[in-house]
N, C-alpha and C. Protein backbone atom coordinates (compact mmCIF):
# COMPACT_ATOMS: atom_id res chain seq x y z
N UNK A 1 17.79 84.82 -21.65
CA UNK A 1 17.35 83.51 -21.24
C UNK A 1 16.04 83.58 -20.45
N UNK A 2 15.58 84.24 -19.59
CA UNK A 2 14.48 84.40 -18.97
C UNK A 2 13.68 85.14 -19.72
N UNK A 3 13.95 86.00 -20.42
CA UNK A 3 12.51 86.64 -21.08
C UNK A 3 12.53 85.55 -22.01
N UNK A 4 13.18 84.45 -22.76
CA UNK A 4 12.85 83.56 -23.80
C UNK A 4 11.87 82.44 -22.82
N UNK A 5 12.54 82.32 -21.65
CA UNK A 5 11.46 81.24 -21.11
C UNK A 5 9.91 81.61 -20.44
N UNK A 6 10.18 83.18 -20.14
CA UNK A 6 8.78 83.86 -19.66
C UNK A 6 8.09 84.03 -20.92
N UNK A 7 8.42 84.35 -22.08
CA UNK A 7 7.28 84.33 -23.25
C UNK A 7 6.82 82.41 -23.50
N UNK A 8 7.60 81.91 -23.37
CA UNK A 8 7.45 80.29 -23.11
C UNK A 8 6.20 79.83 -22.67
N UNK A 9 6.66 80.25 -21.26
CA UNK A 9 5.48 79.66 -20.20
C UNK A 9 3.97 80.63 -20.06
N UNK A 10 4.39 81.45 -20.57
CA UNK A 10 3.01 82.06 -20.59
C UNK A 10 2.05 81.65 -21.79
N UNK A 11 3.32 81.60 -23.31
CA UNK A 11 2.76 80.63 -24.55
C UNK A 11 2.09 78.82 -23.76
N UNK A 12 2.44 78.98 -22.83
CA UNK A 12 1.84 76.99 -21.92
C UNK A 12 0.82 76.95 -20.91
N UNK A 13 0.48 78.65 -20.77
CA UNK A 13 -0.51 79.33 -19.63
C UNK A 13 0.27 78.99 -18.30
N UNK A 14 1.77 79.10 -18.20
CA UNK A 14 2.06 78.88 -16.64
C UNK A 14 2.54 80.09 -16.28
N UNK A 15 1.47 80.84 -16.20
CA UNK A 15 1.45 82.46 -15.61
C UNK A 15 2.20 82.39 -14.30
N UNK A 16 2.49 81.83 -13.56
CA UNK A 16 2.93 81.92 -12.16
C UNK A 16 4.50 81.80 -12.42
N UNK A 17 4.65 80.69 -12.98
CA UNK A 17 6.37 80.82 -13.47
C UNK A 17 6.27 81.54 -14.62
N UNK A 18 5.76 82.04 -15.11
CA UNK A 18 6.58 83.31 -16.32
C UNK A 18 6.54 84.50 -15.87
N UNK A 19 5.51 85.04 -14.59
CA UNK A 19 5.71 86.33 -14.02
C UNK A 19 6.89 85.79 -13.41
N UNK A 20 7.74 84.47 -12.59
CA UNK A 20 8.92 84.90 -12.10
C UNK A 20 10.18 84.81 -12.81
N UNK A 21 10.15 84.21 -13.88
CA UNK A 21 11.12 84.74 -15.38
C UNK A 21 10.92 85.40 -15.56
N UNK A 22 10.27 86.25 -16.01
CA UNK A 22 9.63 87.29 -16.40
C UNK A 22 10.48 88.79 -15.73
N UNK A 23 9.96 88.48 -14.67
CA UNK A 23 10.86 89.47 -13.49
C UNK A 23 12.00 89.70 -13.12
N UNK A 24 12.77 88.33 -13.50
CA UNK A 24 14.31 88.21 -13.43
C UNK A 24 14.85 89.05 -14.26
N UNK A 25 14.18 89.09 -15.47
CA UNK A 25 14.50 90.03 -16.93
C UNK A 25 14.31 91.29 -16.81
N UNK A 26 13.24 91.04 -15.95
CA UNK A 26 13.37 92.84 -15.87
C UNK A 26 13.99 93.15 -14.66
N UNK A 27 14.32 93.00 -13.99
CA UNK A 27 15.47 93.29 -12.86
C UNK A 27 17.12 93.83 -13.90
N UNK A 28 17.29 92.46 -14.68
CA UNK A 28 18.56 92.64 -15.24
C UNK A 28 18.64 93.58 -16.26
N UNK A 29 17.68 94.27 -16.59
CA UNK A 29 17.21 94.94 -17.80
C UNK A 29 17.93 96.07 -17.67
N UNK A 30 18.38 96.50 -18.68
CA UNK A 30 18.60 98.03 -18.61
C UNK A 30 17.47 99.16 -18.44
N UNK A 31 17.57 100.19 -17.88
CA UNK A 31 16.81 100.99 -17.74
C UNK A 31 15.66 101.54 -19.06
N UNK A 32 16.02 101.78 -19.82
CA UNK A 32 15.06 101.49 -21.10
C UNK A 32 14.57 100.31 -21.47
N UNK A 33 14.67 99.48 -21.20
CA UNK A 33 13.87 98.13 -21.65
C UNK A 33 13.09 97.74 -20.32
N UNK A 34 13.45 98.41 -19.39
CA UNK A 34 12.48 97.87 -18.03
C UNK A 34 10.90 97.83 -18.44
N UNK A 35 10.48 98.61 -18.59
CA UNK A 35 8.63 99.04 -18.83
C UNK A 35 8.49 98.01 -19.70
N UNK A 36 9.17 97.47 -21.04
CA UNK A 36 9.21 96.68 -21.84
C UNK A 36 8.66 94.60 -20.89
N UNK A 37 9.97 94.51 -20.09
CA UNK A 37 9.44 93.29 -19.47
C UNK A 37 8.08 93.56 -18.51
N UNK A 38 8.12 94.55 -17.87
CA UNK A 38 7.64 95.33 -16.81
C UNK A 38 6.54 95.02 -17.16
N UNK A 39 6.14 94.93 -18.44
CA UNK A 39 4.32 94.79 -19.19
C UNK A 39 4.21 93.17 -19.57
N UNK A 40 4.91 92.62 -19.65
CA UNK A 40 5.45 91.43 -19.75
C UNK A 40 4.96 90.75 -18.51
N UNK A 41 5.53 91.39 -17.55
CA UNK A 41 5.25 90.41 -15.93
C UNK A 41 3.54 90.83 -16.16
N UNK A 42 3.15 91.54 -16.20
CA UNK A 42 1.93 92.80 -15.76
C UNK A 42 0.74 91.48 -16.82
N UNK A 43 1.06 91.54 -18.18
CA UNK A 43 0.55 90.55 -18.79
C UNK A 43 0.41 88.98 -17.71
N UNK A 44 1.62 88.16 -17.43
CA UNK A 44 1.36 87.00 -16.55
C UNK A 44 0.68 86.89 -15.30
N UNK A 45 0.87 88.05 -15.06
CA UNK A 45 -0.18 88.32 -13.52
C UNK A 45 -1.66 88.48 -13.51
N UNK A 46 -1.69 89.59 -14.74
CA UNK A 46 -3.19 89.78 -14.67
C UNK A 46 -3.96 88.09 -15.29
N UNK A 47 -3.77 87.02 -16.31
CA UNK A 47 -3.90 86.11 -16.85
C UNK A 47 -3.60 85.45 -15.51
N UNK A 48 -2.68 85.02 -14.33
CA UNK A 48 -2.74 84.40 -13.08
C UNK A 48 -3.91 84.75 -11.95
N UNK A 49 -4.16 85.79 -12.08
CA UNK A 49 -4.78 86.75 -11.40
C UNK A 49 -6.72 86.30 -11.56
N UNK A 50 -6.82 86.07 -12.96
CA UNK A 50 -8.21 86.14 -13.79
C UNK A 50 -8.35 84.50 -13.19
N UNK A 51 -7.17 83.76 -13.33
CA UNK A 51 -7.66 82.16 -12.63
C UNK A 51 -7.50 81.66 -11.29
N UNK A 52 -7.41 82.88 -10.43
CA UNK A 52 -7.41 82.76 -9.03
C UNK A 52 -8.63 83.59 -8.92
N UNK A 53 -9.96 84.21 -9.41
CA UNK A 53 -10.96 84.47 -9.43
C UNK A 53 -10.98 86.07 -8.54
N UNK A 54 -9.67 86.68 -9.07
CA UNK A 54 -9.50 88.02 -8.51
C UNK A 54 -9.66 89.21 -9.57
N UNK A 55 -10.77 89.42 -9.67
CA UNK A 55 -11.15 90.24 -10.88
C UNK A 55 -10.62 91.79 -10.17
N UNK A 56 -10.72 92.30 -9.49
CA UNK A 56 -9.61 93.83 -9.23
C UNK A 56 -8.26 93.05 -9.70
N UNK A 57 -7.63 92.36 -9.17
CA UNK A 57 -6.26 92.35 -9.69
C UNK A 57 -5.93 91.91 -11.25
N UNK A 58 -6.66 91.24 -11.40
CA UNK A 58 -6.71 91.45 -13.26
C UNK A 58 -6.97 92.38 -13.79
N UNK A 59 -7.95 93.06 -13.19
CA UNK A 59 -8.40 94.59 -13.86
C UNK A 59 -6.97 95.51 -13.79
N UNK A 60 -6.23 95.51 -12.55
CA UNK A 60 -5.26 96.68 -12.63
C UNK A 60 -3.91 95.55 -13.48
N UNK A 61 -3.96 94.69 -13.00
CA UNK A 61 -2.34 94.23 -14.11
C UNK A 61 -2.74 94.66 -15.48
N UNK A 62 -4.15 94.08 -15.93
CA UNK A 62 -4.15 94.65 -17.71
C UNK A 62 -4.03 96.04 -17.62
N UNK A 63 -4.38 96.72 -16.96
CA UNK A 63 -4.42 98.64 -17.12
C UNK A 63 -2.93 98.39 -17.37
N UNK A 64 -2.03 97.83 -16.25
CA UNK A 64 -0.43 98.31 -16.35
C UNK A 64 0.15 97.28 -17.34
N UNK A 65 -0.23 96.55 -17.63
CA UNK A 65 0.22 95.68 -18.91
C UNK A 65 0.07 96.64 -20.32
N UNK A 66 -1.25 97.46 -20.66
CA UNK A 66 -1.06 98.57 -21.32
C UNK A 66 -0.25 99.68 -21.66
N UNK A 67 -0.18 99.96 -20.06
CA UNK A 67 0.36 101.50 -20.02
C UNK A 67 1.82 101.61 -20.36
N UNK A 68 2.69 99.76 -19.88
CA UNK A 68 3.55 99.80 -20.27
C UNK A 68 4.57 98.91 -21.36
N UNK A 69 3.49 98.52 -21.69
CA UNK A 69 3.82 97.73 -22.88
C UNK A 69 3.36 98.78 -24.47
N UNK A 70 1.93 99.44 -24.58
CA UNK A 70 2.40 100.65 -25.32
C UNK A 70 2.92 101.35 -26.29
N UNK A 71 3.85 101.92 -25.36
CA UNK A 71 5.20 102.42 -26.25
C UNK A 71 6.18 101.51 -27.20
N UNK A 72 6.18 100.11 -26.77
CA UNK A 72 6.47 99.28 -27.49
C UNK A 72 6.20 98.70 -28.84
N UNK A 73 4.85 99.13 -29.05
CA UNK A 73 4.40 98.54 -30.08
C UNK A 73 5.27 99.59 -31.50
N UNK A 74 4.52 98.69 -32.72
CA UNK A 74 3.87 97.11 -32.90
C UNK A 74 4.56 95.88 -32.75
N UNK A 75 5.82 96.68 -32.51
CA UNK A 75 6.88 95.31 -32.62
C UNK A 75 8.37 95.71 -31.32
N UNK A 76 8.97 94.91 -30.67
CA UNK A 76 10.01 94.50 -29.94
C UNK A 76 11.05 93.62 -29.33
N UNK A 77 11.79 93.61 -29.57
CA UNK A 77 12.49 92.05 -29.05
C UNK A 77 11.48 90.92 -30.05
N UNK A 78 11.53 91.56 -30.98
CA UNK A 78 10.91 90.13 -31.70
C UNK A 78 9.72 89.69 -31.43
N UNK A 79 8.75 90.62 -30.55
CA UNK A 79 7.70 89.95 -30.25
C UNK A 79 6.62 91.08 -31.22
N UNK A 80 5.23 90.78 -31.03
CA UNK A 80 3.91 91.28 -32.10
C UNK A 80 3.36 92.01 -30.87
N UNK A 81 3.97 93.34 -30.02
CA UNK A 81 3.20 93.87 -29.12
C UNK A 81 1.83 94.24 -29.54
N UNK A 82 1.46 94.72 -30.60
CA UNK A 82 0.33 95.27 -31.42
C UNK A 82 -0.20 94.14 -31.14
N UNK A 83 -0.37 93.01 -31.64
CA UNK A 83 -0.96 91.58 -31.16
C UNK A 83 -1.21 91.29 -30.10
N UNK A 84 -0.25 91.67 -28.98
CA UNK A 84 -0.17 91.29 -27.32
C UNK A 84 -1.30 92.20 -26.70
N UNK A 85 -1.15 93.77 -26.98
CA UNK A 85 -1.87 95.06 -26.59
C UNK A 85 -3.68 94.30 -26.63
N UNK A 86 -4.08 93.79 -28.50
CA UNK A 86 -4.95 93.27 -28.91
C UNK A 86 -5.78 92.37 -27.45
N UNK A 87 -4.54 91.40 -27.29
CA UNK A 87 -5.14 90.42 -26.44
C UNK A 87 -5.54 91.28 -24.78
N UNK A 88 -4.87 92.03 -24.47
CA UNK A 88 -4.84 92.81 -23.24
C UNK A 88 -6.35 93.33 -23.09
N UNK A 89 -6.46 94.10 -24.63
CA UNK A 89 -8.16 94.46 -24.59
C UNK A 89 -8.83 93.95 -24.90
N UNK A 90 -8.59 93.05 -25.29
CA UNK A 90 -9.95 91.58 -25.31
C UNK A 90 -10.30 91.18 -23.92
N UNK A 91 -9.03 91.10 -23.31
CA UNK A 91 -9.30 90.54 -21.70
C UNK A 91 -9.70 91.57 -20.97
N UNK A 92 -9.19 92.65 -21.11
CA UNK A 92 -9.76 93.79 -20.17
C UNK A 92 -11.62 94.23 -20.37
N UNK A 93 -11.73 93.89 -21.67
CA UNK A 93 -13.42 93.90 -22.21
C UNK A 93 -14.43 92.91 -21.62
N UNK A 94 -13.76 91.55 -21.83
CA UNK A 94 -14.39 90.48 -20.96
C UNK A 94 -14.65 90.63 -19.54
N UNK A 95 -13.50 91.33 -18.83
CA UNK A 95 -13.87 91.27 -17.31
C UNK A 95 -14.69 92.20 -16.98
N UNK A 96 -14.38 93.58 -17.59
CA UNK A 96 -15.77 94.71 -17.50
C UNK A 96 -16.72 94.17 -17.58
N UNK A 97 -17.43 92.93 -18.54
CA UNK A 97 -18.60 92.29 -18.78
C UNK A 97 -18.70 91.41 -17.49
N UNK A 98 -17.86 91.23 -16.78
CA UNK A 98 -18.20 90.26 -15.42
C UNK A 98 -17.62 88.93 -15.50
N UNK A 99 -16.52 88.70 -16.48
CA UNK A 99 -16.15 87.15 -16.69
C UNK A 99 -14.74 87.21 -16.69
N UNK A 100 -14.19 86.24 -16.30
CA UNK A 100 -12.88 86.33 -15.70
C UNK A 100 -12.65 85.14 -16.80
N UNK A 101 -13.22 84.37 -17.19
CA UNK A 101 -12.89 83.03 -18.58
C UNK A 101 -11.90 83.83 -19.45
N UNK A 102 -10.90 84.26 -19.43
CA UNK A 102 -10.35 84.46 -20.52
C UNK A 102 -9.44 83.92 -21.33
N UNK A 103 -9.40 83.93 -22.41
CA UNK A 103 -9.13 83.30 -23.91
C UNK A 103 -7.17 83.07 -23.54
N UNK A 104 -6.53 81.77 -23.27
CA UNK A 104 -5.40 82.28 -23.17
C UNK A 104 -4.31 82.61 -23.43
N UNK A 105 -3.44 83.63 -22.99
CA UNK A 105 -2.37 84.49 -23.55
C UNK A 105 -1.16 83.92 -24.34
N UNK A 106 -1.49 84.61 -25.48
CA UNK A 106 0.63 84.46 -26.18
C UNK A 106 0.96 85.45 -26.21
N UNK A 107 1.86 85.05 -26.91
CA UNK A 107 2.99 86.15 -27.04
C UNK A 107 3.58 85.90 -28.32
N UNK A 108 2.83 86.60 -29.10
CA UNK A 108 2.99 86.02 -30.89
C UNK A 108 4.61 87.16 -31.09
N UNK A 109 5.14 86.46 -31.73
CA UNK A 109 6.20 86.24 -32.51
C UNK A 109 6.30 87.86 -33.53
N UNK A 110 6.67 88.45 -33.99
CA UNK A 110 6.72 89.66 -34.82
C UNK A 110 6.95 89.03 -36.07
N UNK A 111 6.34 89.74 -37.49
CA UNK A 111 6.86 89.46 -38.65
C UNK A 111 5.91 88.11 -39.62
């Protein structure tokens, strides 16, 4: 129920409530699927992060939105991580260039 409503609200750009769905899920998570939401929150933060005009903290959520989302790919829980990863380095490219405008996040669907 919370990772269905954290891919939700982040699909609506409400990064602030889907990192805290988001987090609920990974709390309840089993130990192997943790890193899984874990990149999940890491995704809503850094995208919260980029519109509170905090370019270090966007810079490190996308690094850890990578590192642990990842292993996941291309596909998990039904979602298009290969797609998600995509968007991570689009945003992580833009802010190296100095712009925090970034394009905003889904969470496309697998298949």
């Amino acid at each position: 129920m919370h990772f269905e409503r954290g891919v939700e609200l982040i699909g609506r750009g409400d990064y602030f409530d889907a990192h805290e769905e988001l987090e609920l899920a990974w709390r309840a998570a089993p130990a192997a699927e943790r890193d899984f939401y874990q990149g999940l929150v890491h995704v809503a933060v850094a995208w919260y992060q980029a519109g509170r005009g905090n370019r270090v903290g966007c810079e490190r959520q996308l690094e850890k939105a990578r590192r642990r989302l990842e292993p996941y790919a291309p596909a998990h829980r039904g979602l298009d991580v290969a797609a998600l990863l995509a968007q991570v380095d689009a945003a992580a490219a833009r802010v190296a260039g100095g712009s925090l405008a970034l394009e905003p996040a889904t969470v496309p669907r697998a298949g």
